[in-house]
Each structure stands twice: as C-alpha cells, then as structure tokens.
Protein backbone atom coordinates (compact mmCIF):
# COMPACT_ATOMS: atom_id res chain seq x y z
CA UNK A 1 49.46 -68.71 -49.55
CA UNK A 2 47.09 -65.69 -50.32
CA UNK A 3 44.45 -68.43 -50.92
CA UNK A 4 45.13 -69.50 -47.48
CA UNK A 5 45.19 -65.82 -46.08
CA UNK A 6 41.63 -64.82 -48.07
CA UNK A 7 39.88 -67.88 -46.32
CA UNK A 8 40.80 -66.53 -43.09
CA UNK A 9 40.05 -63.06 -44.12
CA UNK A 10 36.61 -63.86 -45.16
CA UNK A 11 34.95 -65.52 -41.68
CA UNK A 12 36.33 -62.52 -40.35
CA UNK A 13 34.86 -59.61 -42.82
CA UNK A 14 31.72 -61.26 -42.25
CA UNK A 15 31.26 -62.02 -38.44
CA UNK A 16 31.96 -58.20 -37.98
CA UNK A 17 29.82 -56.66 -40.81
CA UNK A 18 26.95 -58.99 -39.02
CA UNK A 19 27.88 -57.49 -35.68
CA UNK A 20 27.46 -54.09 -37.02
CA UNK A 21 24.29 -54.64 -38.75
CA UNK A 22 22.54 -56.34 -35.60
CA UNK A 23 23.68 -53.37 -33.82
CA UNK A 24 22.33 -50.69 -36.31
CA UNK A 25 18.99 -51.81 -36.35
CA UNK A 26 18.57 -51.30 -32.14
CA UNK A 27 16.80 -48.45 -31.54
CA UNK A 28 15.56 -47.37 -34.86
CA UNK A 29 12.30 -48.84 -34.12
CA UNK A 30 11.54 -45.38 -32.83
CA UNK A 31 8.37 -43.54 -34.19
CA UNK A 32 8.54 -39.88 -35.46
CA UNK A 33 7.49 -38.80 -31.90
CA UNK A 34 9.68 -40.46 -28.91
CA UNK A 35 10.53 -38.78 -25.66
CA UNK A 36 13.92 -40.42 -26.13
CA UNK A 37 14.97 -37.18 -27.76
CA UNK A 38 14.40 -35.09 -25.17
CA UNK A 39 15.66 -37.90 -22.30
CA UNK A 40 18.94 -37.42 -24.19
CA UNK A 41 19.23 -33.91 -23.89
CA UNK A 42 21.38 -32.07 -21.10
CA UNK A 43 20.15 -31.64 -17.47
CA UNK A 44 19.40 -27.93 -18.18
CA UNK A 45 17.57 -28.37 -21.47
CA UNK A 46 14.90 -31.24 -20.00
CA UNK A 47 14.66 -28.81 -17.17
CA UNK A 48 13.74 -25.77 -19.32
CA UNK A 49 11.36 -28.96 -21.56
CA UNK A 50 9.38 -29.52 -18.47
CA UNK A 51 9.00 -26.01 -17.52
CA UNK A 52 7.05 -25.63 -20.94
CA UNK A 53 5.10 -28.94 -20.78
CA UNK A 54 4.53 -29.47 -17.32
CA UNK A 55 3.75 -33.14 -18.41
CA UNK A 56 4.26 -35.94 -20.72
CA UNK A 57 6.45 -34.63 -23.80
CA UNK A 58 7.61 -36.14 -27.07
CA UNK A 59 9.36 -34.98 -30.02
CA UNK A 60 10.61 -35.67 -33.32
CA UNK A 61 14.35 -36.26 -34.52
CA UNK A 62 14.51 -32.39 -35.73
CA UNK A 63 13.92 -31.38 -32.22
CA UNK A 64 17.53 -30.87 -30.96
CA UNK A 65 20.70 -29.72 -32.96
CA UNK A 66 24.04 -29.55 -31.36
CA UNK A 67 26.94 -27.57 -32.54
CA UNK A 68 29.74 -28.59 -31.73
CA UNK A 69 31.87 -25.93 -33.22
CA UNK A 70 29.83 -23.51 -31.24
CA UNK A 71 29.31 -25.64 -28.03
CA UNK A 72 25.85 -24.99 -28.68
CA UNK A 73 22.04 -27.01 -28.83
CA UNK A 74 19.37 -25.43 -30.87
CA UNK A 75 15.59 -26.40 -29.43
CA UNK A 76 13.22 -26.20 -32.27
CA UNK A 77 9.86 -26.26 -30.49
CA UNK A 78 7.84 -26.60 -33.50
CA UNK A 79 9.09 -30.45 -33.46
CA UNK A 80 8.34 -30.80 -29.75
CA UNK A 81 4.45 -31.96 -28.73
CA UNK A 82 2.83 -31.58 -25.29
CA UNK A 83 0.46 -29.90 -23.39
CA UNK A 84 1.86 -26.00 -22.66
CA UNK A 85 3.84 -25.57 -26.14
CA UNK A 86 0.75 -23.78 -27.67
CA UNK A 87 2.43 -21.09 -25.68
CA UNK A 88 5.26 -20.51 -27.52
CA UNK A 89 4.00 -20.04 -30.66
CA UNK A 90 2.62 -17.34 -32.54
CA UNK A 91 0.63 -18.08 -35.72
CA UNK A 92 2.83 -19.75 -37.77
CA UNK A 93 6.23 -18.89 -35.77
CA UNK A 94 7.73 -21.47 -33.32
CA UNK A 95 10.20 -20.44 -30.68
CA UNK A 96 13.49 -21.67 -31.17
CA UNK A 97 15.72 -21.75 -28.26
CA UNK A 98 19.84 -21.77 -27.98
CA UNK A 99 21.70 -23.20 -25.08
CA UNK A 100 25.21 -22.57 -25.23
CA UNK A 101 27.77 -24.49 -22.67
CA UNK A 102 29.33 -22.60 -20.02
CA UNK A 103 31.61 -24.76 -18.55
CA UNK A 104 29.84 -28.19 -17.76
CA UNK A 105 26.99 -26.66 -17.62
CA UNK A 106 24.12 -24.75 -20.34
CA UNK A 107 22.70 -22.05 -19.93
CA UNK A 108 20.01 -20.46 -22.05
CA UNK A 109 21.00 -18.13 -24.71
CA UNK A 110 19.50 -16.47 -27.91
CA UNK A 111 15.70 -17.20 -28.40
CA UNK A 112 14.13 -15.88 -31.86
CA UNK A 113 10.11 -17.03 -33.22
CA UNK A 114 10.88 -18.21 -37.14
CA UNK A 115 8.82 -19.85 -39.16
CA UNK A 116 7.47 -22.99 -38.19
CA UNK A 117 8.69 -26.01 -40.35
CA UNK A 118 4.78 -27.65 -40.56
C-alpha cells in the first residue's frame, strides 16, 4: 500500500517542482540595467523618475527598496542611469529619496545625499 501511494506521490512531486522551475527562470534574463525596475514602481515615483531624466531611464536591482513595515520606498539614485541624474549628485554623494504612502497614494518624504555605493 505505501508502495502504491509513493508511485503516485512521485509523478506528482515532480510535475510541480518542473512547473516552478520553468517559471523561475522568466524574467531573470534581465541585465544589471532594465527600465523594468522603474516601470514597476508606483505612479508617483515614475512621475518624480521622469521629472529627473526627462528621457529614456534604466536602473539596476538596488534602485528601489520598499518597507513594508514603514509603508515606505527608498530611491537610491546612484543605481538609476539617464540623462539629468548628474544633477543630483554631488561628488561622491547620490541623492536618496523616501516616498512614504499616504493613503493609496506616495508622496515624497525625507531626501538625504550619502555616499554613493560605486
């Protein structure tokens, strides 16, 4: 009987853990520098994104934190690339940029230059 049960088991275990792996490797054929992390951002964050750029933008992973404890996204524009963020730097401090949520909405919060992580 638990012969029986493991042979049904088995086909099973494996059709999902092949589902899961075909599904883990879409996407991840990103390079270090994809606009996708900033398309996936809040309204009010691409918004404030554009403003800076005022054209084509990319950035790495780092870009964007989010807390969730604190209902709040962290910009790191040393990890963004584009035309106008030359701006917002200083040497070698980036400006780093909170947006906390207010309501459904986010509005800008604290913004502080630290050192840049390159």
């Amino acid at each position: 009987m638990k012969l029986h049960i493991l042979m049904l088991a088995i086909p099973i275990l494996l059709s999902s853990a092949l589902a899961a792996m075909s599904k883990s490797s879409i996407g991840h054929n990103d390079g270090p520098w994809n606009s996708d992390h900033i398309d996936d951002l809040p309204t009010e964050v691409r918004q404030y994104i554009a403003g800076i750029c005022r054209g084509p933008a990319s950035a790495q992973h780092d870009f964007a934190t989010y807390s969730p404890r604190e209902k709040r996204w962290r910009i790191n524009l040393e990890y963004l690339r584009c035309d106008g963020v030359g701006a917002f730097r200083r040497g070698n401090q980036c400006l780093d940029v909170d947006f906390v949520e207010v309501g459904s909405r986010f509005r800008p919060g604290a913004k502080q230059f630290r050192d840049c992580g390159f």
